[in-house]
PDB file of N, CA and C in Angstrom:
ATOM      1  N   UNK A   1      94.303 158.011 -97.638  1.00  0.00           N
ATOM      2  CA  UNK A   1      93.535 157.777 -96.423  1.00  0.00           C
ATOM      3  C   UNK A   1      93.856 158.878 -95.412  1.00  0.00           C
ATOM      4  N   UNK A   2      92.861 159.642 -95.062  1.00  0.00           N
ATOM      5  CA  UNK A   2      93.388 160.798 -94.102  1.00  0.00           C
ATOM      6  C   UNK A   2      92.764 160.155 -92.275  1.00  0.00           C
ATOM      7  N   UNK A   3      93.844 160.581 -91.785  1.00  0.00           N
ATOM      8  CA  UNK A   3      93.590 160.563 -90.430  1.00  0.00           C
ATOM      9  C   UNK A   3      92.285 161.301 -89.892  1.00  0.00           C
ATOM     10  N   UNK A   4      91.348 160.215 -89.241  1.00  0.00           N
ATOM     11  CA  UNK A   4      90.259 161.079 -88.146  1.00  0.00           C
ATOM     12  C   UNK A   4      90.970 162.254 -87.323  1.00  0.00           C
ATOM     13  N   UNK A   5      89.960 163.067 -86.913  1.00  0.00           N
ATOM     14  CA  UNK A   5      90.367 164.193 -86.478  1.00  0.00           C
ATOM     15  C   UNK A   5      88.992 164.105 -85.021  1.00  0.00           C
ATOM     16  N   UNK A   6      89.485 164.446 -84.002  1.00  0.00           N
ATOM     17  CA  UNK A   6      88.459 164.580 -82.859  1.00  0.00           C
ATOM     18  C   UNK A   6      88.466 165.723 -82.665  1.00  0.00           C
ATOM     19  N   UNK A   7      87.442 166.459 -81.732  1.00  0.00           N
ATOM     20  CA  UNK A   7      86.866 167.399 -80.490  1.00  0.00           C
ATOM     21  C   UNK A   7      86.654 166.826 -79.641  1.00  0.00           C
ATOM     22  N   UNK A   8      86.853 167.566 -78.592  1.00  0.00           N
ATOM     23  CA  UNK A   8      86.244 166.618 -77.318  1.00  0.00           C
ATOM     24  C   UNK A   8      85.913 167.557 -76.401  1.00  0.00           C
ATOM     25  N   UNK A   9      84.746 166.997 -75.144  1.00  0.00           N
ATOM     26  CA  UNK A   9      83.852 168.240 -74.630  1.00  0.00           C
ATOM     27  C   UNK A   9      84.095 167.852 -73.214  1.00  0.00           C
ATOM     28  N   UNK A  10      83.497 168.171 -72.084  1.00  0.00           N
ATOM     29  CA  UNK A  10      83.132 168.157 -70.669  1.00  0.00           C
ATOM     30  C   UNK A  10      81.564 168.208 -69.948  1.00  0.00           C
ATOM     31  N   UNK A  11      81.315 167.615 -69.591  1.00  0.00           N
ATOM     32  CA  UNK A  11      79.714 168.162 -68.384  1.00  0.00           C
ATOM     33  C   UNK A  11      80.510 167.351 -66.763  1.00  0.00           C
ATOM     34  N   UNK A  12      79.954 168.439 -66.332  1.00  0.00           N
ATOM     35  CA  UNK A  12      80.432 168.692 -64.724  1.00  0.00           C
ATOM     36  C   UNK A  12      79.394 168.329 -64.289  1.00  0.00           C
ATOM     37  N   UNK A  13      79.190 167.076 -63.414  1.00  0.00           N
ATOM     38  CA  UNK A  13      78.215 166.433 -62.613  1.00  0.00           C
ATOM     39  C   UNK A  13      78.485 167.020 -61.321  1.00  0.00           C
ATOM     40  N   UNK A  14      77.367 167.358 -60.567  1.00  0.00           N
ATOM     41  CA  UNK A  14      77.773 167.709 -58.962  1.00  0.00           C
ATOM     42  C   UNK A  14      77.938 166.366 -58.154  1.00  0.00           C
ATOM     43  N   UNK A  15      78.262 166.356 -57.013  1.00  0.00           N
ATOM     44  CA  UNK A  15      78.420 165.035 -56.331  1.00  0.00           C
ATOM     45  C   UNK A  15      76.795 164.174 -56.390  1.00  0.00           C
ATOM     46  N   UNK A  16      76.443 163.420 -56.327  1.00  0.00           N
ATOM     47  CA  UNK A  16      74.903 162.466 -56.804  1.00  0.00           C
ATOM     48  C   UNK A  16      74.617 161.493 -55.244  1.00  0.00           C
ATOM     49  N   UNK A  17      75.441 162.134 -53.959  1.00  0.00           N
ATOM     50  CA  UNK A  17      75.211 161.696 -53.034  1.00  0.00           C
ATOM     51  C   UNK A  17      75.138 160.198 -52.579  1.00  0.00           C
ATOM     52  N   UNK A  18      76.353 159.717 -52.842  1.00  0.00           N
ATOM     53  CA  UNK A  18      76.187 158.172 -52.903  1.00  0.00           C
ATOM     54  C   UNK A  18      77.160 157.990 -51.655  1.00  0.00           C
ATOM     55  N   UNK A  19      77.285 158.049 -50.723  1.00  0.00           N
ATOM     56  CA  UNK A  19      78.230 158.111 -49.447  1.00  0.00           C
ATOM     57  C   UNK A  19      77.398 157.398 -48.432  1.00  0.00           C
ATOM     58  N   UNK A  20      77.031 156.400 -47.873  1.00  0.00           N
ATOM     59  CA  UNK A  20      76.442 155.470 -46.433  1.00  0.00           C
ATOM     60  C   UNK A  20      74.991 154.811 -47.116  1.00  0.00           C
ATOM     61  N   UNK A  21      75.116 154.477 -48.332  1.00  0.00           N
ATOM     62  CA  UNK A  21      74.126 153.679 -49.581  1.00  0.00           C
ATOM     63  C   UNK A  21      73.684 154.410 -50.966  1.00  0.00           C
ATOM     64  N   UNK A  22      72.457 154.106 -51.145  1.00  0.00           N
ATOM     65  CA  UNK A  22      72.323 154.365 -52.728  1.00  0.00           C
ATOM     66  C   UNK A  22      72.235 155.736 -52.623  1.00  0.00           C
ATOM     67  N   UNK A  23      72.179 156.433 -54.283  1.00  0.00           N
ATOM     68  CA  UNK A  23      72.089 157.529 -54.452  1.00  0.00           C
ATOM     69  C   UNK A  23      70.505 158.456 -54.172  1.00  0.00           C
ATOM     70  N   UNK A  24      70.973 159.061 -53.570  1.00  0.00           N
ATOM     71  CA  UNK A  24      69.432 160.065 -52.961  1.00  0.00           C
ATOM     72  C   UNK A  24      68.839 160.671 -54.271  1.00  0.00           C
ATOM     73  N   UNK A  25      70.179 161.006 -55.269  1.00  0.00           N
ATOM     74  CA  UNK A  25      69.673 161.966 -56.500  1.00  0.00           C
ATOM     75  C   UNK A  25      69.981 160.833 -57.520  1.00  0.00           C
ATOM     76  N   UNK A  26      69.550 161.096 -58.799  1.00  0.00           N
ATOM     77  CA  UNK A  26      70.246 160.454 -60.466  1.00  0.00           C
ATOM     78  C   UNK A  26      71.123 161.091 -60.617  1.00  0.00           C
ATOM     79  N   UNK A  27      72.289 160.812 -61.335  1.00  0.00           N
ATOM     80  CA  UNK A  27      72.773 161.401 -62.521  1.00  0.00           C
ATOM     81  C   UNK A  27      72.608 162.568 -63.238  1.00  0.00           C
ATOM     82  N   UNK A  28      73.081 163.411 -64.195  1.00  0.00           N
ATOM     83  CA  UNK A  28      72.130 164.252 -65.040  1.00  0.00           C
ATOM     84  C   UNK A  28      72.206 163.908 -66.310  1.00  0.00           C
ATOM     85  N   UNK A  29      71.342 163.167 -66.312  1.00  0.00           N
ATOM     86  CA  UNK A  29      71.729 161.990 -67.641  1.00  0.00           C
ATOM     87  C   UNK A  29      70.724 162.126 -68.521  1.00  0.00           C
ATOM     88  N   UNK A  30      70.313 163.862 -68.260  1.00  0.00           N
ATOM     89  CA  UNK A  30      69.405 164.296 -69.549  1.00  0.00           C
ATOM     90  C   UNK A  30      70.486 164.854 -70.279  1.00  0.00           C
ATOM     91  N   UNK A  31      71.466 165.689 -69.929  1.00  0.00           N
ATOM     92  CA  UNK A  31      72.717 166.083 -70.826  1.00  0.00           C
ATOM     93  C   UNK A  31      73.431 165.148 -70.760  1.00  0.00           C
ATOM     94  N   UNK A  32      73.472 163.909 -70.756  1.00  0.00           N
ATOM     95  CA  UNK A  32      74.598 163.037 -71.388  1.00  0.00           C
ATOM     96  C   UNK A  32      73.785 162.318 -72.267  1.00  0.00           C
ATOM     97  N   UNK A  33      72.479 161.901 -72.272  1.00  0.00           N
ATOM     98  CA  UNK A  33      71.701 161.794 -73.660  1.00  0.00           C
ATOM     99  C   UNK A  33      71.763 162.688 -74.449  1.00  0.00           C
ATOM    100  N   UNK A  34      71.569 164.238 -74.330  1.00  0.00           N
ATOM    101  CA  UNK A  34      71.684 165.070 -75.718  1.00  0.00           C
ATOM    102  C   UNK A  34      73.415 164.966 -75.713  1.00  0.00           C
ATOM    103  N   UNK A  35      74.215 164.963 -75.275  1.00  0.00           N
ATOM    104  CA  UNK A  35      75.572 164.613 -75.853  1.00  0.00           C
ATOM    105  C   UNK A  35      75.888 163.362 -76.416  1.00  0.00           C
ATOM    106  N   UNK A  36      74.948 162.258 -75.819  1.00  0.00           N
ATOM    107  CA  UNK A  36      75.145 161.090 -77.051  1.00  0.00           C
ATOM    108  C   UNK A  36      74.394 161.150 -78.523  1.00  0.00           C
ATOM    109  N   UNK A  37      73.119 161.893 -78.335  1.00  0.00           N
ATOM    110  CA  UNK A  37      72.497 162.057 -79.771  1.00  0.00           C
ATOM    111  C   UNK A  37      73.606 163.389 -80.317  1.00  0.00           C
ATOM    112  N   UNK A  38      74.329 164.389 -80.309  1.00  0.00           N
ATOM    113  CA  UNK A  38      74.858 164.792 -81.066  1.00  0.00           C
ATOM    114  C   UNK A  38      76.191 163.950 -81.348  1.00  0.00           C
ATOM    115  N   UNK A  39      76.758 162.657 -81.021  1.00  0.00           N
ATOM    116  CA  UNK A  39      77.554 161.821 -81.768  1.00  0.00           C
ATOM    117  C   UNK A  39      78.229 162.073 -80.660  1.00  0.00           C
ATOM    118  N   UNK A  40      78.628 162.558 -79.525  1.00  0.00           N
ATOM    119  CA  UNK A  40      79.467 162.538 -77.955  1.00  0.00           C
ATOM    120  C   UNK A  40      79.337 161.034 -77.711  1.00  0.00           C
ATOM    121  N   UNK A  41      80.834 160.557 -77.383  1.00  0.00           N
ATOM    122  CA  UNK A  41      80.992 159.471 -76.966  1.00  0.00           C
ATOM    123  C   UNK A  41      81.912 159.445 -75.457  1.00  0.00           C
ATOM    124  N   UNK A  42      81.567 158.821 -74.493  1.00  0.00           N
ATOM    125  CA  UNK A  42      82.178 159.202 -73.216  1.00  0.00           C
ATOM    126  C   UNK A  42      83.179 158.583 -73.311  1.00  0.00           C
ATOM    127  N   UNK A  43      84.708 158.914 -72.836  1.00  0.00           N
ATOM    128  CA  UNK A  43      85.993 158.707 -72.863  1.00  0.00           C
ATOM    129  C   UNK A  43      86.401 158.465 -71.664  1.00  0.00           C
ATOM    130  N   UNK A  44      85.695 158.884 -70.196  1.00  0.00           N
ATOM    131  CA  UNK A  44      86.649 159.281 -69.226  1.00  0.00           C
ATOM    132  C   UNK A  44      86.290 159.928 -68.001  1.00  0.00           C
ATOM    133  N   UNK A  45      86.560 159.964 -66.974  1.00  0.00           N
ATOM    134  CA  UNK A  45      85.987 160.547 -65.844  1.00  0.00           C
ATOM    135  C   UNK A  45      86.828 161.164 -64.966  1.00  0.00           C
ATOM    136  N   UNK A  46      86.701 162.251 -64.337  1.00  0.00           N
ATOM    137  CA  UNK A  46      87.934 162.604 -63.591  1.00  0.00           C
ATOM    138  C   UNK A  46      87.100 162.897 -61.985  1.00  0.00           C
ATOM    139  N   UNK A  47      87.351 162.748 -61.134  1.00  0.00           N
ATOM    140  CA  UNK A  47      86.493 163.435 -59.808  1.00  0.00           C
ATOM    141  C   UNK A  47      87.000 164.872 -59.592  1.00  0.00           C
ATOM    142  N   UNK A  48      86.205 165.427 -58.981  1.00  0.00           N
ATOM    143  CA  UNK A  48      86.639 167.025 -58.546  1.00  0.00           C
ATOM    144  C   UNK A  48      86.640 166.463 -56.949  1.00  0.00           C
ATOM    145  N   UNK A  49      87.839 166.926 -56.565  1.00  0.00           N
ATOM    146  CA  UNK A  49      88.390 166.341 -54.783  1.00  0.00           C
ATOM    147  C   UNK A  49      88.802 167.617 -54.528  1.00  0.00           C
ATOM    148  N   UNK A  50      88.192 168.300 -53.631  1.00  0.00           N
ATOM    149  CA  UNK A  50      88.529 169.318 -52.335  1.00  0.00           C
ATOM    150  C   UNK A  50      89.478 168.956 -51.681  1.00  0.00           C
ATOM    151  N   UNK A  51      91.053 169.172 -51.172  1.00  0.00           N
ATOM    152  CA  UNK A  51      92.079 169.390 -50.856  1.00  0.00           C
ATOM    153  C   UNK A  51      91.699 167.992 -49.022  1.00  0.00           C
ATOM    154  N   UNK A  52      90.157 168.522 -48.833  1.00  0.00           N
ATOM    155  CA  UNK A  52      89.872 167.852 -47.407  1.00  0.00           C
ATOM    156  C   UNK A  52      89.925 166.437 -48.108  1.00  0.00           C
ATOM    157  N   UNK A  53      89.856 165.787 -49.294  1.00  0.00           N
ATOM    158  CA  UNK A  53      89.293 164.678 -49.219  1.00  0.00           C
ATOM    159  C   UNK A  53      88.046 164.326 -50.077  1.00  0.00           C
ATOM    160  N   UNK A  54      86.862 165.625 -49.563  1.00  0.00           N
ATOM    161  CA  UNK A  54      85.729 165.364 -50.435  1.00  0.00           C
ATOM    162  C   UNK A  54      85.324 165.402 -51.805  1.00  0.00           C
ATOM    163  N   UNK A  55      84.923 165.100 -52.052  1.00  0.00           N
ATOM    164  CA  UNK A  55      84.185 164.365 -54.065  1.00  0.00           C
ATOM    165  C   UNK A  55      83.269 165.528 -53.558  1.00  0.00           C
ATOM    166  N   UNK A  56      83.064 166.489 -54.562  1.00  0.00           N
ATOM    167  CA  UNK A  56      82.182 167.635 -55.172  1.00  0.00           C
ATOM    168  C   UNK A  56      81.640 166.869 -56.151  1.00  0.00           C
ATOM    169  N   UNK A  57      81.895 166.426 -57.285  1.00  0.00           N
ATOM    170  CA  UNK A  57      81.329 165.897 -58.547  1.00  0.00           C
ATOM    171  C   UNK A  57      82.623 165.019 -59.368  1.00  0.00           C
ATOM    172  N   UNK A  58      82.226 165.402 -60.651  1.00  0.00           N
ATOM    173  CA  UNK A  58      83.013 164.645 -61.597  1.00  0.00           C
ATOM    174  C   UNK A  58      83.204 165.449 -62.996  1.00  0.00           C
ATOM    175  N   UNK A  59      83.657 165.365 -63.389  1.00  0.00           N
ATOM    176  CA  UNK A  59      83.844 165.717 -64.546  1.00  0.00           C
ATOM    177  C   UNK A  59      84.020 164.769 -65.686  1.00  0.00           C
ATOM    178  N   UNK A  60      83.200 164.493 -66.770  1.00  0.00           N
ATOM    179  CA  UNK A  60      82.666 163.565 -67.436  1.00  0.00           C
ATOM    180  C   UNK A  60      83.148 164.004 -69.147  1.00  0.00           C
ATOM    181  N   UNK A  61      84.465 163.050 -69.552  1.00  0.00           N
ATOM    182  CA  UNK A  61      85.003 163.420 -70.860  1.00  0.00           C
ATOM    183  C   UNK A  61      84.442 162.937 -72.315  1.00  0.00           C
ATOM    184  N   UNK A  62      84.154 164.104 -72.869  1.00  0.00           N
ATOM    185  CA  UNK A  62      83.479 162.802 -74.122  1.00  0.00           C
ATOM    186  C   UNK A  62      84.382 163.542 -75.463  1.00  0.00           C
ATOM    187  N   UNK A  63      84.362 162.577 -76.539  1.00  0.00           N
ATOM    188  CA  UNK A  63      84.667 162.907 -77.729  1.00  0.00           C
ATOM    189  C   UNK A  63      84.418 162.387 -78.899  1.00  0.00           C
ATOM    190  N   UNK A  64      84.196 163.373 -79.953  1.00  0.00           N
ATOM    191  CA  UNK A  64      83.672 162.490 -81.026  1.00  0.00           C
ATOM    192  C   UNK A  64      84.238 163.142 -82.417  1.00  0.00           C
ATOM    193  N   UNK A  65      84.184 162.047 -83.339  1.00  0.00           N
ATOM    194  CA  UNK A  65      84.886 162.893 -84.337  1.00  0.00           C
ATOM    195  C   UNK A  65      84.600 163.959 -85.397  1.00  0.00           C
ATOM    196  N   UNK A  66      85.678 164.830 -85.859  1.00  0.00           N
ATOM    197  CA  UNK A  66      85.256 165.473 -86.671  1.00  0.00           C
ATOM    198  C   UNK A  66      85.120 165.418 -88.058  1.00  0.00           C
ATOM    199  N   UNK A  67      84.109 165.993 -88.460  1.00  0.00           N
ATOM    200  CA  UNK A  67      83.445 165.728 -90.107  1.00  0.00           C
ATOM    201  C   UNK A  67      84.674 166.294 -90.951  1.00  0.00           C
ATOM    202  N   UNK A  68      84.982 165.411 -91.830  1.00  0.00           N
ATOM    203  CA  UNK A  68      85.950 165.903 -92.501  1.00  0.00           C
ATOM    204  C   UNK A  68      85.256 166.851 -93.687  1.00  0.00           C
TER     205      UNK A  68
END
C-alpha cells in the first residue's frame, strides 16, 4: 500500500469589500471553479494584513493529490 502523495497551489483574492455590509464585488470564483474541475480541493485561508491593520485579500490554499 503506498502512501498518497499531494501538491498544493494558491489564488490570491483581492479584498471583495465587505467592511459596513454586504459585498459590493463576488469572489473570483471563476478560478476557484477551474481549480475545483482540475481535482483542487480548498484546504485553507490565510488573510494578507498590511502592518496598519487592513485586509488586502486572502490567500486561498488548495490541494490535491498526486497521480501515482
Amino acid at each position: 500500500m503506498s502512501e498518497k502523495r499531494w501538491e498544493y497551489g494558491q489564488i490570491f483574492v483581492r479584498q471583495p469589500d465587505v467592511f459596513g455590509g454586504l459585498p459590493k464585488t463576488g469572489l473570483e470564483m471563476e478560478k476557484m471553479n477551474r481549480a475545483g474541475g482540475e481535482g483542487w480541493e480548498m484546504v485553507g485561508m490565510v488573510p494578507f494584513t498590511l502592518p496598519s491593520g487592513e485586509v488586502r485579500g486572502a490567500f486561498i490554499l488548495f490541494k490535491r493529490e498526486i497521480a501515482s
